[in-house]
C-alpha atoms as a PDB file:
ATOM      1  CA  UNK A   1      98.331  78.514 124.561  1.00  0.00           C
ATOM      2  CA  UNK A   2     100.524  76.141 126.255  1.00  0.00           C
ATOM      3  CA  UNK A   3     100.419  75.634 129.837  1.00  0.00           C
ATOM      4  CA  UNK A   4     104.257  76.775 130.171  1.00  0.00           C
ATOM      5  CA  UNK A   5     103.280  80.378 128.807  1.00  0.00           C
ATOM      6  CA  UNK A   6     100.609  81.108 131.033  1.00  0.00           C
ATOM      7  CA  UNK A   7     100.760  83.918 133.233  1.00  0.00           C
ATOM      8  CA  UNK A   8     104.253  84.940 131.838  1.00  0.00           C
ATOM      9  CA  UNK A   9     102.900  88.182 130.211  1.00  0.00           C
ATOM     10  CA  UNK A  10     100.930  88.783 133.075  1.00  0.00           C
ATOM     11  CA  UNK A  11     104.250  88.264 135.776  1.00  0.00           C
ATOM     12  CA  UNK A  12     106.365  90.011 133.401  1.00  0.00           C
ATOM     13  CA  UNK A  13     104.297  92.816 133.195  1.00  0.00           C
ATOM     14  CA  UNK A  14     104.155  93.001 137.038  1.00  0.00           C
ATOM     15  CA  UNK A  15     107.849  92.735 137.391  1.00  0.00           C
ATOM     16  CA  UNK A  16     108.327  95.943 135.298  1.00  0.00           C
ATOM     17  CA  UNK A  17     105.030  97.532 136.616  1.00  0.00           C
ATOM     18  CA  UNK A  18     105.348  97.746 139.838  1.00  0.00           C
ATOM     19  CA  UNK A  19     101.917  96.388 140.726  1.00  0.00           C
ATOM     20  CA  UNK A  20      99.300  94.362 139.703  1.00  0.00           C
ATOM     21  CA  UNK A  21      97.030  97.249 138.732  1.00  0.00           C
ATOM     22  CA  UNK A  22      99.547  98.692 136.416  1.00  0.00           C
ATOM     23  CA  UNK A  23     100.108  95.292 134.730  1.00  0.00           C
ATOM     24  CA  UNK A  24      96.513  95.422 134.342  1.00  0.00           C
ATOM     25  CA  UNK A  25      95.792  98.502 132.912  1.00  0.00           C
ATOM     26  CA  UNK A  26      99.144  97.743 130.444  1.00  0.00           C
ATOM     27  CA  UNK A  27      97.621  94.387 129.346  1.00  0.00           C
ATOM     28  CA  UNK A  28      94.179  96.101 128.964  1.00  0.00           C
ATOM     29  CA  UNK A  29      92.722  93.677 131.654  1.00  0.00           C
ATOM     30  CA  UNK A  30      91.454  93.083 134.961  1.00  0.00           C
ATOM     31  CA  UNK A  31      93.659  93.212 138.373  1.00  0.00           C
ATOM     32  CA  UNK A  32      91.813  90.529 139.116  1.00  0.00           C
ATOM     33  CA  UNK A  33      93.072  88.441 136.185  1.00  0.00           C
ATOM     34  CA  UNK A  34      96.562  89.562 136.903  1.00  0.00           C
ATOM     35  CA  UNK A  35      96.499  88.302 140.466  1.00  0.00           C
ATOM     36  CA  UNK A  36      94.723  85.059 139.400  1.00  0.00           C
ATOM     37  CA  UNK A  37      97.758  83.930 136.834  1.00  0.00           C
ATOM     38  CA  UNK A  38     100.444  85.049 138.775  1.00  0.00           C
ATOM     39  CA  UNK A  39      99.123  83.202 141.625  1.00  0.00           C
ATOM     40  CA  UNK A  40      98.229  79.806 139.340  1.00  0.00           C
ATOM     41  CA  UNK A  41     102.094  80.446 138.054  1.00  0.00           C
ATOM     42  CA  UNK A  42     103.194  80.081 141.502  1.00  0.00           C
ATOM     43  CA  UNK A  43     101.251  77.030 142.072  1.00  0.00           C
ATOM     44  CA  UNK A  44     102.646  75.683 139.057  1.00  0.00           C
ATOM     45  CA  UNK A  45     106.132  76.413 140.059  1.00  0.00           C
ATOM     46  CA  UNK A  46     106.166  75.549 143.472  1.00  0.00           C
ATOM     47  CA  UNK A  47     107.455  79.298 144.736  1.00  0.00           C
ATOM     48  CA  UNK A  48     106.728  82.321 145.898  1.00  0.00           C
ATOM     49  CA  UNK A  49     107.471  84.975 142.557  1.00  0.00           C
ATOM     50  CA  UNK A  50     106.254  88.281 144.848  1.00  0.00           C
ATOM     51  CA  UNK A  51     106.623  89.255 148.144  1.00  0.00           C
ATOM     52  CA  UNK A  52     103.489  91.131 148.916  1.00  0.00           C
ATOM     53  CA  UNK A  53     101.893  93.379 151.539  1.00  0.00           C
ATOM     54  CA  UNK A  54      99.284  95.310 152.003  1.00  0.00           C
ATOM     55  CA  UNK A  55     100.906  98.516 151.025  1.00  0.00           C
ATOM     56  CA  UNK A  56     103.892  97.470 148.360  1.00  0.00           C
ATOM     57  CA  UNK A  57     104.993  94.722 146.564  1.00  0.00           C
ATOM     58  CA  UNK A  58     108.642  92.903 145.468  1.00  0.00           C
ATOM     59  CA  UNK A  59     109.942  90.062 143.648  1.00  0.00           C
ATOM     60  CA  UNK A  60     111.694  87.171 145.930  1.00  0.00           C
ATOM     61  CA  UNK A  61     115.433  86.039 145.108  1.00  0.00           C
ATOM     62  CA  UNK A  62     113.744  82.717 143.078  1.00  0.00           C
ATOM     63  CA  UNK A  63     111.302  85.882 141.784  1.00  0.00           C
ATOM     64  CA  UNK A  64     114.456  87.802 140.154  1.00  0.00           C
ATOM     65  CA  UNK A  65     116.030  85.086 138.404  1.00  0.00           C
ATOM     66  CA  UNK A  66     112.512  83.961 136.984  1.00  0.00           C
ATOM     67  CA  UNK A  67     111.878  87.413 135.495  1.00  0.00           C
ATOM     68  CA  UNK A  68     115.098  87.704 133.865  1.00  0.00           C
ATOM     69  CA  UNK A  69     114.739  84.751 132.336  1.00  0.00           C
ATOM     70  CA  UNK A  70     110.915  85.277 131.276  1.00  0.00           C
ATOM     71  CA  UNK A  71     112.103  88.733 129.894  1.00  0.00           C
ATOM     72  CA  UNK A  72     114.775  87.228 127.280  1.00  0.00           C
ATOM     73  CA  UNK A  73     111.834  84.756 126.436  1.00  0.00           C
ATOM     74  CA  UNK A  74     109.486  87.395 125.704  1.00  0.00           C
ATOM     75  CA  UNK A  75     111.883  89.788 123.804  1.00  0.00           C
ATOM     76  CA  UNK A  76     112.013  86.260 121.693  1.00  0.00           C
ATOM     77  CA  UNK A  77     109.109  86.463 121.089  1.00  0.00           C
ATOM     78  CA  UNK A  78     108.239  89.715 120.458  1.00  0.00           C
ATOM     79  CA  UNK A  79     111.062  90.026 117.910  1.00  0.00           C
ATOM     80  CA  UNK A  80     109.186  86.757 116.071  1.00  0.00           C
ATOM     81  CA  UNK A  81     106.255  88.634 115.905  1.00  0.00           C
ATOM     82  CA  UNK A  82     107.563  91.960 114.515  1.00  0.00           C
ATOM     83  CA  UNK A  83     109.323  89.467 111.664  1.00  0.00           C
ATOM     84  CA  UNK A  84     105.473  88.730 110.836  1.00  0.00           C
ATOM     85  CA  UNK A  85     104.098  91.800 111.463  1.00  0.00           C
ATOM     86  CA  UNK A  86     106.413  93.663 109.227  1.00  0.00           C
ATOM     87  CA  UNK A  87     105.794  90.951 106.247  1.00  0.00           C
ATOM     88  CA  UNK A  88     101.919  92.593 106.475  1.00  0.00           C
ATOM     89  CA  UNK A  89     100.668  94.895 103.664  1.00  0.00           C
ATOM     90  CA  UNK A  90      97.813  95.983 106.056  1.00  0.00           C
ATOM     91  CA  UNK A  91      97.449  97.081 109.707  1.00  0.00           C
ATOM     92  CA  UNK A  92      95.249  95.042 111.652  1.00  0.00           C
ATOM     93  CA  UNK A  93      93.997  95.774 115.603  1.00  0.00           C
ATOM     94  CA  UNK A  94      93.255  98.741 118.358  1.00  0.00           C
ATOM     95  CA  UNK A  95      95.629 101.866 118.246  1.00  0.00           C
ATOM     96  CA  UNK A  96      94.433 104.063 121.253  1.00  0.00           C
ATOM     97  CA  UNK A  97      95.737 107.751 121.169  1.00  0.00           C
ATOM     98  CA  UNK A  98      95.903 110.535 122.731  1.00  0.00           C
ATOM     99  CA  UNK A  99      95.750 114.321 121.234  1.00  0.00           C
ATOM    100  CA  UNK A 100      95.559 117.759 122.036  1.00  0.00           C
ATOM    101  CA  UNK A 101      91.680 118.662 121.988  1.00  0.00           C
ATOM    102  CA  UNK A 102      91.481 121.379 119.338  1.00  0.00           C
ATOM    103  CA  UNK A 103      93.755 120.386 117.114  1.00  0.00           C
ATOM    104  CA  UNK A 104      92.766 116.847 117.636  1.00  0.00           C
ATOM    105  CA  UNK A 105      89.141 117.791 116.427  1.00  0.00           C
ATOM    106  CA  UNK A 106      90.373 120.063 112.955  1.00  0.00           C
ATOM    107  CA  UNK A 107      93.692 117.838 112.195  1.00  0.00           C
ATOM    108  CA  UNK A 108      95.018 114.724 114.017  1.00  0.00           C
ATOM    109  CA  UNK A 109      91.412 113.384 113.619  1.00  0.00           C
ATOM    110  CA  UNK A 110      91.032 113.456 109.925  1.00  0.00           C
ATOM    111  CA  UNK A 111      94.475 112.348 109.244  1.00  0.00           C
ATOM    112  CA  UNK A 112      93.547 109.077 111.110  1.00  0.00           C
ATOM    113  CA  UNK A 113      90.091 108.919 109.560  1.00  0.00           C
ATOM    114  CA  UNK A 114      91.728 108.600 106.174  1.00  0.00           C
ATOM    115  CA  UNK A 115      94.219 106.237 107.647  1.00  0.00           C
ATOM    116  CA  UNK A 116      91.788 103.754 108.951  1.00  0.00           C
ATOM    117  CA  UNK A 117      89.677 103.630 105.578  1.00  0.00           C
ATOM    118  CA  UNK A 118      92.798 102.487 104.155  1.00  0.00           C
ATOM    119  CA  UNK A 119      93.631 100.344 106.800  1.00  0.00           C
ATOM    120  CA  UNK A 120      89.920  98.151 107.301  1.00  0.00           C
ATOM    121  CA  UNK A 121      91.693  95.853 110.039  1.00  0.00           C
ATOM    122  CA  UNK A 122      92.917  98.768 112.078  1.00  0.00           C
ATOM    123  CA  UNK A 123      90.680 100.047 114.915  1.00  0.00           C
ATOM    124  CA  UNK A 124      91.059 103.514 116.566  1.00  0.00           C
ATOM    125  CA  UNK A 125      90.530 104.680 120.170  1.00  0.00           C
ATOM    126  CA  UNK A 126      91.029 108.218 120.985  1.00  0.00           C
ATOM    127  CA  UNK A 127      90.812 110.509 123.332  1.00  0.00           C
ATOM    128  CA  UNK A 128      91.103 114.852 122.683  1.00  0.00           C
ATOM    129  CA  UNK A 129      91.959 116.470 126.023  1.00  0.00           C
ATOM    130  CA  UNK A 130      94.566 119.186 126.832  1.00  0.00           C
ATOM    131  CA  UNK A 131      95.709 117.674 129.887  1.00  0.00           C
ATOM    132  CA  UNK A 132      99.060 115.792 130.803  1.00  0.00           C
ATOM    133  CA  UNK A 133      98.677 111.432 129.892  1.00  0.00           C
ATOM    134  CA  UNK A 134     100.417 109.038 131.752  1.00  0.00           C
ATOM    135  CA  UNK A 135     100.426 106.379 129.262  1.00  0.00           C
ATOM    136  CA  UNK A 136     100.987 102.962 131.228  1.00  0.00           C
ATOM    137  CA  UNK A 137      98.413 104.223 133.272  1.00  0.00           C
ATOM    138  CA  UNK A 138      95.445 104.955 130.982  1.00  0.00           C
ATOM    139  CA  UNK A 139      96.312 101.864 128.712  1.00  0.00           C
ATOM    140  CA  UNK A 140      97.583 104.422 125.931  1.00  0.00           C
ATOM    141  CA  UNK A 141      99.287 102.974 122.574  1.00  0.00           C
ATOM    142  CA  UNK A 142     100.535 106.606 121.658  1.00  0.00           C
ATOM    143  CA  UNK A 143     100.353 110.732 122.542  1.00  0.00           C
ATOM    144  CA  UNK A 144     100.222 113.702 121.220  1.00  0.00           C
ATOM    145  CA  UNK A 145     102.354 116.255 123.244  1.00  0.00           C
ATOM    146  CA  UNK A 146     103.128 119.947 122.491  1.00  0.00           C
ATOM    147  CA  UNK A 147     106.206 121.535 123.644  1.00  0.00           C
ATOM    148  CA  UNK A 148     109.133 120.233 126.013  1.00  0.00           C
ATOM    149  CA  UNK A 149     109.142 116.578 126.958  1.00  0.00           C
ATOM    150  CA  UNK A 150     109.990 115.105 130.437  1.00  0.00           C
ATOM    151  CA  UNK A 151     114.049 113.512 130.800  1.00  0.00           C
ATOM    152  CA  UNK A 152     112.596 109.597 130.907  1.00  0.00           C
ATOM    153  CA  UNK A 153     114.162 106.789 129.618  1.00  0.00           C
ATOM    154  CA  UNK A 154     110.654 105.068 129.720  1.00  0.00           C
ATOM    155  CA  UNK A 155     109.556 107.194 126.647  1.00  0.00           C
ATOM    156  CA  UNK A 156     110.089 107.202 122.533  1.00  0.00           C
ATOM    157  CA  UNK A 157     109.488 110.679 120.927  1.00  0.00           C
ATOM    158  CA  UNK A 158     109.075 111.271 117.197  1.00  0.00           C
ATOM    159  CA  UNK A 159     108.486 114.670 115.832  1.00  0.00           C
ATOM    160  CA  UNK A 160     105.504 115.158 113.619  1.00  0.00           C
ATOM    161  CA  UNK A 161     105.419 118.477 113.024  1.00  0.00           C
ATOM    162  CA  UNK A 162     105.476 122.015 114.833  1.00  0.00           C
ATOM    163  CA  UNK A 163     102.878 124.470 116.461  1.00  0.00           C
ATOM    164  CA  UNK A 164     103.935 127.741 114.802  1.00  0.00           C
ATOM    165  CA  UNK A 165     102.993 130.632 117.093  1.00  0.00           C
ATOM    166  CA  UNK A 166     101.515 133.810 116.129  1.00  0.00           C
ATOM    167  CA  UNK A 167     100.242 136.849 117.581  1.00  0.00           C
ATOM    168  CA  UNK A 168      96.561 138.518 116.606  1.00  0.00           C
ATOM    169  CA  UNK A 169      94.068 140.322 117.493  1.00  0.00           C
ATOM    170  CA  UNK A 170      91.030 141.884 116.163  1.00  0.00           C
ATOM    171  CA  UNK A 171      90.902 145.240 113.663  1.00  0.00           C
ATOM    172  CA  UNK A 172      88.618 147.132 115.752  1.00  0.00           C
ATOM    173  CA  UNK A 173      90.893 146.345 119.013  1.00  0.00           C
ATOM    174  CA  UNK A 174      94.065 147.350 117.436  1.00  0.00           C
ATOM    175  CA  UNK A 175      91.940 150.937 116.130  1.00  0.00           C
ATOM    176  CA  UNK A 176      90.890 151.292 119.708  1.00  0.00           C
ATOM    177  CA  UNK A 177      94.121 150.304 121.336  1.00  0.00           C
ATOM    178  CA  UNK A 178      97.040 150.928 119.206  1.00  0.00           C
ATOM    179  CA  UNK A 179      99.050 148.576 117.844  1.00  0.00           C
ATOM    180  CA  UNK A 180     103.112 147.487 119.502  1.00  0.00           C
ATOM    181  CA  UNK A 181     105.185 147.597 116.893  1.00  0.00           C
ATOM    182  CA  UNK A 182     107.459 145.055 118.158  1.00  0.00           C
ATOM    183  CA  UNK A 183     107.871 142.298 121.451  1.00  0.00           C
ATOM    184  CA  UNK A 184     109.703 145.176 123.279  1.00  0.00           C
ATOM    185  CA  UNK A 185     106.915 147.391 122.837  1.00  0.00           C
ATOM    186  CA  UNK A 186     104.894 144.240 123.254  1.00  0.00           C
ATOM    187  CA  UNK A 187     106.362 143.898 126.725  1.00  0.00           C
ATOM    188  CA  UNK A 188     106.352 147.510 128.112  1.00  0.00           C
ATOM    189  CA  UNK A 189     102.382 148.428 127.007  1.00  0.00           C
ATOM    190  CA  UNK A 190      99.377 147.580 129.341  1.00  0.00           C
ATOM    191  CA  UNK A 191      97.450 145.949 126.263  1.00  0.00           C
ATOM    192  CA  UNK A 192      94.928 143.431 127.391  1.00  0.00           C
ATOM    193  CA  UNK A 193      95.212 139.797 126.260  1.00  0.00           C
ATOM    194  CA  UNK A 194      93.312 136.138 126.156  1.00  0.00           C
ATOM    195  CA  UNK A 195      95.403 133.889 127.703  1.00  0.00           C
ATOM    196  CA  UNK A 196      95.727 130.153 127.819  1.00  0.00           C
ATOM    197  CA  UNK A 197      96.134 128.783 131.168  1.00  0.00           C
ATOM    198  CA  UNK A 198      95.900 125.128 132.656  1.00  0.00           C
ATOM    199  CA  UNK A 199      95.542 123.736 136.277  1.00  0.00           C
ATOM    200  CA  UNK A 200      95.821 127.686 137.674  1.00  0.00           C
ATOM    201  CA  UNK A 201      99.367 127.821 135.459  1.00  0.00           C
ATOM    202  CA  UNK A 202      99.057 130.562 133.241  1.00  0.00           C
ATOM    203  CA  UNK A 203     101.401 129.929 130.043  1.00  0.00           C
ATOM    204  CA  UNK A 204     103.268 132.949 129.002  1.00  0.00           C
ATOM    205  CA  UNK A 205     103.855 133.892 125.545  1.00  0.00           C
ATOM    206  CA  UNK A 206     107.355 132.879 123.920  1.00  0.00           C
ATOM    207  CA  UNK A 207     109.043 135.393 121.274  1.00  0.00           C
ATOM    208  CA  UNK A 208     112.760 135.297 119.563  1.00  0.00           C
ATOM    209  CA  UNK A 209     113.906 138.984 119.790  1.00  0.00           C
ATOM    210  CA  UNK A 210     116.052 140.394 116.821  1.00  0.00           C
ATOM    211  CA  UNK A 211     118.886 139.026 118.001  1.00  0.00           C
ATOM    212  CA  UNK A 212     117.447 135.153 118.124  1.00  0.00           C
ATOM    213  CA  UNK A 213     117.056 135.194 121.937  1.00  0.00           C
ATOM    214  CA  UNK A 214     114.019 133.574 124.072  1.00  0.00           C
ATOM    215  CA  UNK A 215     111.585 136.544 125.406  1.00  0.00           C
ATOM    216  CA  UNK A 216     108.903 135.225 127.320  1.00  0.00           C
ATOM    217  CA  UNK A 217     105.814 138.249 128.004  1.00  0.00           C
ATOM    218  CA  UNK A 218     102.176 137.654 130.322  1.00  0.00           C
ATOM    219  CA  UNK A 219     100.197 140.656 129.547  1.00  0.00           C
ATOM    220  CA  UNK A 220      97.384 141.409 131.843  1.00  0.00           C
ATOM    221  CA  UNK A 221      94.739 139.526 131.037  1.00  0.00           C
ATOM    222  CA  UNK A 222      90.250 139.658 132.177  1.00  0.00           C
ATOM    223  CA  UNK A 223      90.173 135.665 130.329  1.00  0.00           C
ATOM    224  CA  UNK A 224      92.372 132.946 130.644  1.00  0.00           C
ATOM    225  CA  UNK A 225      90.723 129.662 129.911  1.00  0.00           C
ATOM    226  CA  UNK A 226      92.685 126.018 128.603  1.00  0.00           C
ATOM    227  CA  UNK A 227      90.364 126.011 125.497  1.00  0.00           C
ATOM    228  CA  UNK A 228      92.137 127.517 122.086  1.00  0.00           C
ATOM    229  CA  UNK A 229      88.740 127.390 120.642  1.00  0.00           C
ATOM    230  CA  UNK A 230      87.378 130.065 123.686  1.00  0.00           C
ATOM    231  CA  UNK A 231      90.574 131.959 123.130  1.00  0.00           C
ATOM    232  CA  UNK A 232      90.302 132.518 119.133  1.00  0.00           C
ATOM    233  CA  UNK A 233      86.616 133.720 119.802  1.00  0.00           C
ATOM    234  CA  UNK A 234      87.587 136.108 122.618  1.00  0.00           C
ATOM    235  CA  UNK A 235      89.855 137.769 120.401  1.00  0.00           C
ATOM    236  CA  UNK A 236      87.909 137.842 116.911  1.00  0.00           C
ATOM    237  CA  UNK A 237      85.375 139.802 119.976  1.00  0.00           C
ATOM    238  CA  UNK A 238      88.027 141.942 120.497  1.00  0.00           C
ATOM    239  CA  UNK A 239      88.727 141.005 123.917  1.00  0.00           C
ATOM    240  CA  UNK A 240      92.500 141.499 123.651  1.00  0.00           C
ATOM    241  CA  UNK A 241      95.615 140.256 122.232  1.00  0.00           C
ATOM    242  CA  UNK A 242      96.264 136.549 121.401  1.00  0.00           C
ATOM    243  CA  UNK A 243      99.182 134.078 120.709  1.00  0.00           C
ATOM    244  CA  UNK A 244      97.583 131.277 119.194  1.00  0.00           C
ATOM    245  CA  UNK A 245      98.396 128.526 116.005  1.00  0.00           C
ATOM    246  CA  UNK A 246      99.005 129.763 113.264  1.00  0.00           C
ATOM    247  CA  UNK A 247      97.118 127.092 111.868  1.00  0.00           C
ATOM    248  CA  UNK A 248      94.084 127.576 114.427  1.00  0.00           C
ATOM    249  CA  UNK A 249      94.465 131.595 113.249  1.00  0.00           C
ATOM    250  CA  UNK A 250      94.553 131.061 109.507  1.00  0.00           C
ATOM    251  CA  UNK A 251      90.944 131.394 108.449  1.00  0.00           C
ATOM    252  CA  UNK A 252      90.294 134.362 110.807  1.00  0.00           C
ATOM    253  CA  UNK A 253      93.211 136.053 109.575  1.00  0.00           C
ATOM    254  CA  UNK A 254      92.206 134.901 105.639  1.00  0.00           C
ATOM    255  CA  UNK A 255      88.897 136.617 106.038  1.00  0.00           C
ATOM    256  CA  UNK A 256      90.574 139.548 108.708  1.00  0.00           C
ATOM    257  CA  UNK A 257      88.683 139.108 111.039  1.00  0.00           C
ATOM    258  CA  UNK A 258      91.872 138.496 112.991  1.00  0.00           C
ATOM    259  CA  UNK A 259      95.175 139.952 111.970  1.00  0.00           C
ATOM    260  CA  UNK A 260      98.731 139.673 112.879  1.00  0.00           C
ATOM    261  CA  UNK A 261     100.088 142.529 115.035  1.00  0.00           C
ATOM    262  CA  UNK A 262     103.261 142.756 114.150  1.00  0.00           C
ATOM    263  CA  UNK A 263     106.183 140.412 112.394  1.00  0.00           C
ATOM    264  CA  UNK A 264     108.643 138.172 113.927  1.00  0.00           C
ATOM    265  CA  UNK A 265     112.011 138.577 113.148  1.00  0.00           C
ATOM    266  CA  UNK A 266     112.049 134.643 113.675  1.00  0.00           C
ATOM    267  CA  UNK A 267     109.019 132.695 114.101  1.00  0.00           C
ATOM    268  CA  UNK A 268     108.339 130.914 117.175  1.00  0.00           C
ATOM    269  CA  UNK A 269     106.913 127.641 117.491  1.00  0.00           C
ATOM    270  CA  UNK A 270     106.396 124.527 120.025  1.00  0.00           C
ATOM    271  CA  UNK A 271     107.247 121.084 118.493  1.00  0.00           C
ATOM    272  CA  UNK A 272     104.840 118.110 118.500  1.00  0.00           C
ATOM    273  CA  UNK A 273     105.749 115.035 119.084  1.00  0.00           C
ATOM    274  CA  UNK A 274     103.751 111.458 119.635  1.00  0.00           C
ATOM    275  CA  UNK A 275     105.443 109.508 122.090  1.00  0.00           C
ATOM    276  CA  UNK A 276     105.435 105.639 123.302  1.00  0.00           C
ATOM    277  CA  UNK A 277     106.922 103.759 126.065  1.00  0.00           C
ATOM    278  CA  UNK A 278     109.550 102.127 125.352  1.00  0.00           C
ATOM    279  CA  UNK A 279     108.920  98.354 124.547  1.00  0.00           C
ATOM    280  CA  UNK A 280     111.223  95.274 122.802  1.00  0.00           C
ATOM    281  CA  UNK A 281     109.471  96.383 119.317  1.00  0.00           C
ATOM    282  CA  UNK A 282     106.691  98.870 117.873  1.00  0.00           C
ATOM    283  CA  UNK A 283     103.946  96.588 116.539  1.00  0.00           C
ATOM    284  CA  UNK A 284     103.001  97.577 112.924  1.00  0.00           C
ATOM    285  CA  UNK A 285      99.743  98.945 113.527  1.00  0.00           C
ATOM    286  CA  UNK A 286     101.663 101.479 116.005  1.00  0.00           C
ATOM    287  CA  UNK A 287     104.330 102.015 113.371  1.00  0.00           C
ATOM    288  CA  UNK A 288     101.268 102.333 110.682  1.00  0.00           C
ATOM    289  CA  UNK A 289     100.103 105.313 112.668  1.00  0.00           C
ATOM    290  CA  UNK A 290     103.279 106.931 113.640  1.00  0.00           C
ATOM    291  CA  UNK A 291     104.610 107.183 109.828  1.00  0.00           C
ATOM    292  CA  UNK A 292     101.314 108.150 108.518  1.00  0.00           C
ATOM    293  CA  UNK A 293     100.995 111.109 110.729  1.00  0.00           C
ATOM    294  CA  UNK A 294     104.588 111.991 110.718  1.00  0.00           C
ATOM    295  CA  UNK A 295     104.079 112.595 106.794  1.00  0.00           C
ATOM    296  CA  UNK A 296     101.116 113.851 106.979  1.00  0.00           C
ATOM    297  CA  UNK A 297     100.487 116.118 109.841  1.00  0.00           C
ATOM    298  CA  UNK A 298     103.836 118.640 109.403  1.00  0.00           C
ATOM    299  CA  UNK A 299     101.867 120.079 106.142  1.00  0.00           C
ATOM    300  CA  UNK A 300      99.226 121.029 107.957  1.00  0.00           C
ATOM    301  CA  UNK A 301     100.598 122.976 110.565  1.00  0.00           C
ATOM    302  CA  UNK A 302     103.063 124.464 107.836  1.00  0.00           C
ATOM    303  CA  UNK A 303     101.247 128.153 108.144  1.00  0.00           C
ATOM    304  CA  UNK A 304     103.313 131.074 109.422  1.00  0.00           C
END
């Protein structure tokens, strides 16, 4: 690398950061190494780029003009490199994602099995947890989210698909129990459910009455637990009412050992999305993994 270009990336990064730890974790290095070229690009200049303290950080006036210039340079750059990259028939280097747990394990996880035997360059990282990503922070390439998105700027969405919702329970409960005919009934009954809850937030279950309009029920409940997996076995038990998948549902309700309680007069459903931050360009190993499980995924969540 020429002498000129080192420790651009790395003050770049910083500049847009915040801090040397978040360049770091962006640029899947060290602080250490961060602070090192910054500091040997300061020598080299002859000026102070940051003004720094013990609790904050900020560029100086000579800072702010470097950066702005060092950003057009970059965006050069990068564009040069998406010219090549999109020329490649293959994807080549480390995608790291994260997914939903359970529906990482039975769907997002095969997709990108078969994508990566078709891909030999192309090397996968990922992560299945239910809880909230912050991707700068974790060094994250992409995420899949469920349900509303946050108002940023600093994010790129792209649907892949939606989490049809759909409410069961098992045969025996339902003879025990009785069975509400509709969400009204639904929401006036003391039936006992399985509920999914996260952090101490218990999520309440989401309905479109007849006339199209957002109904949103929390049943008593003895288990609530942030595992769908715990969930779908609490209610094939016959431990209450559940709102789950449809797609985590359909073999239990295949073999009836779950069945639906009553029908929607218009499905509900949370969309899934995988978001980026925003960046000059999507590098085509990103853009490999995006398309493949935007075609791919929707199909598989398709049951109602």
């Amino acid at each position: 690398m020429s002498q000129r270009l080192q420790g651009i990336e790395e003050f770049v990064a910083a500049a847009e950061a915040g801090s040397f730890a978040l360049a770091a974790q962006r640029l899947h290095v060290t602080r250490s190494a961060v602070a090192k070229s910054i500091a040997r690009l300061e020598a080299r200049l002859g000026t102070r780029l940051f003004l720094r303290t013990t609790r904050s950080q900020s560029l100086t006036e000579e800072g702010h003009g470097y950066y702005e210039r060092c950003r057009r340079a970059l965006a050069e750059l990068d564009a040069a490199e998406a010219m090549t990259d999109a020329a490649r028939s293959t994807a080549a280097g480390l995608v790291r994602l994260s997914m939903p747990a359970m529906l990482g394990r039975l769907k997002v996880g095969p997709l990108l099995l078969a994508l990566a035997r078709r891909h030999p360059g192309l090397s996968l990282e990922l992560s299945f947890n239910d809880r909230r990503v912050d991707l700068a922070e974790e060094g994250l390439d992409l995420a899949i989210r469920s349900g509303e998105l946050p108002d940023t700027a600093d994010l790129v969405a792209r649907p892949v698909g939606t989490q049809w919702m759909v409410l069961c329970a098992a045969p025996a409960y339902l003879a025990k129990h009785g069975r509400p005919a509709d969400v009204a009934e639904l929401a006036a009954s003391a039936h006992e459910a399985v509920l999914y809850a996260r952090d101490g937030q218990v999520s309440s279950w989401r309905f479109h009455d007849a006339e199209g309009r957002l109904v949103e029920v929390v049943p008593p409940s003895r288990l609530r637990c942030d595992s769908a997996e715990v969930l779908l076995e609490a209610a094939v038990g016959g431990m209450g009412l559940a709102r789950l998948p449809a797609w985590l549902a359909a073999d239990a309700m295949a073999t009836g050992t779950l069945v639906r309680v009553f029908d929607e007069p218009r499905p509900f459903g949370f969309e899934l999305n995988v978001i980026r931050s925003r960046s000059r360009y999507l590098p085509h190993k990103t853009r490999v993994v995006v398309d493949w499980l935007a075609e791919h995924l929707p199909p598989l969540l398709a049951a109602r």
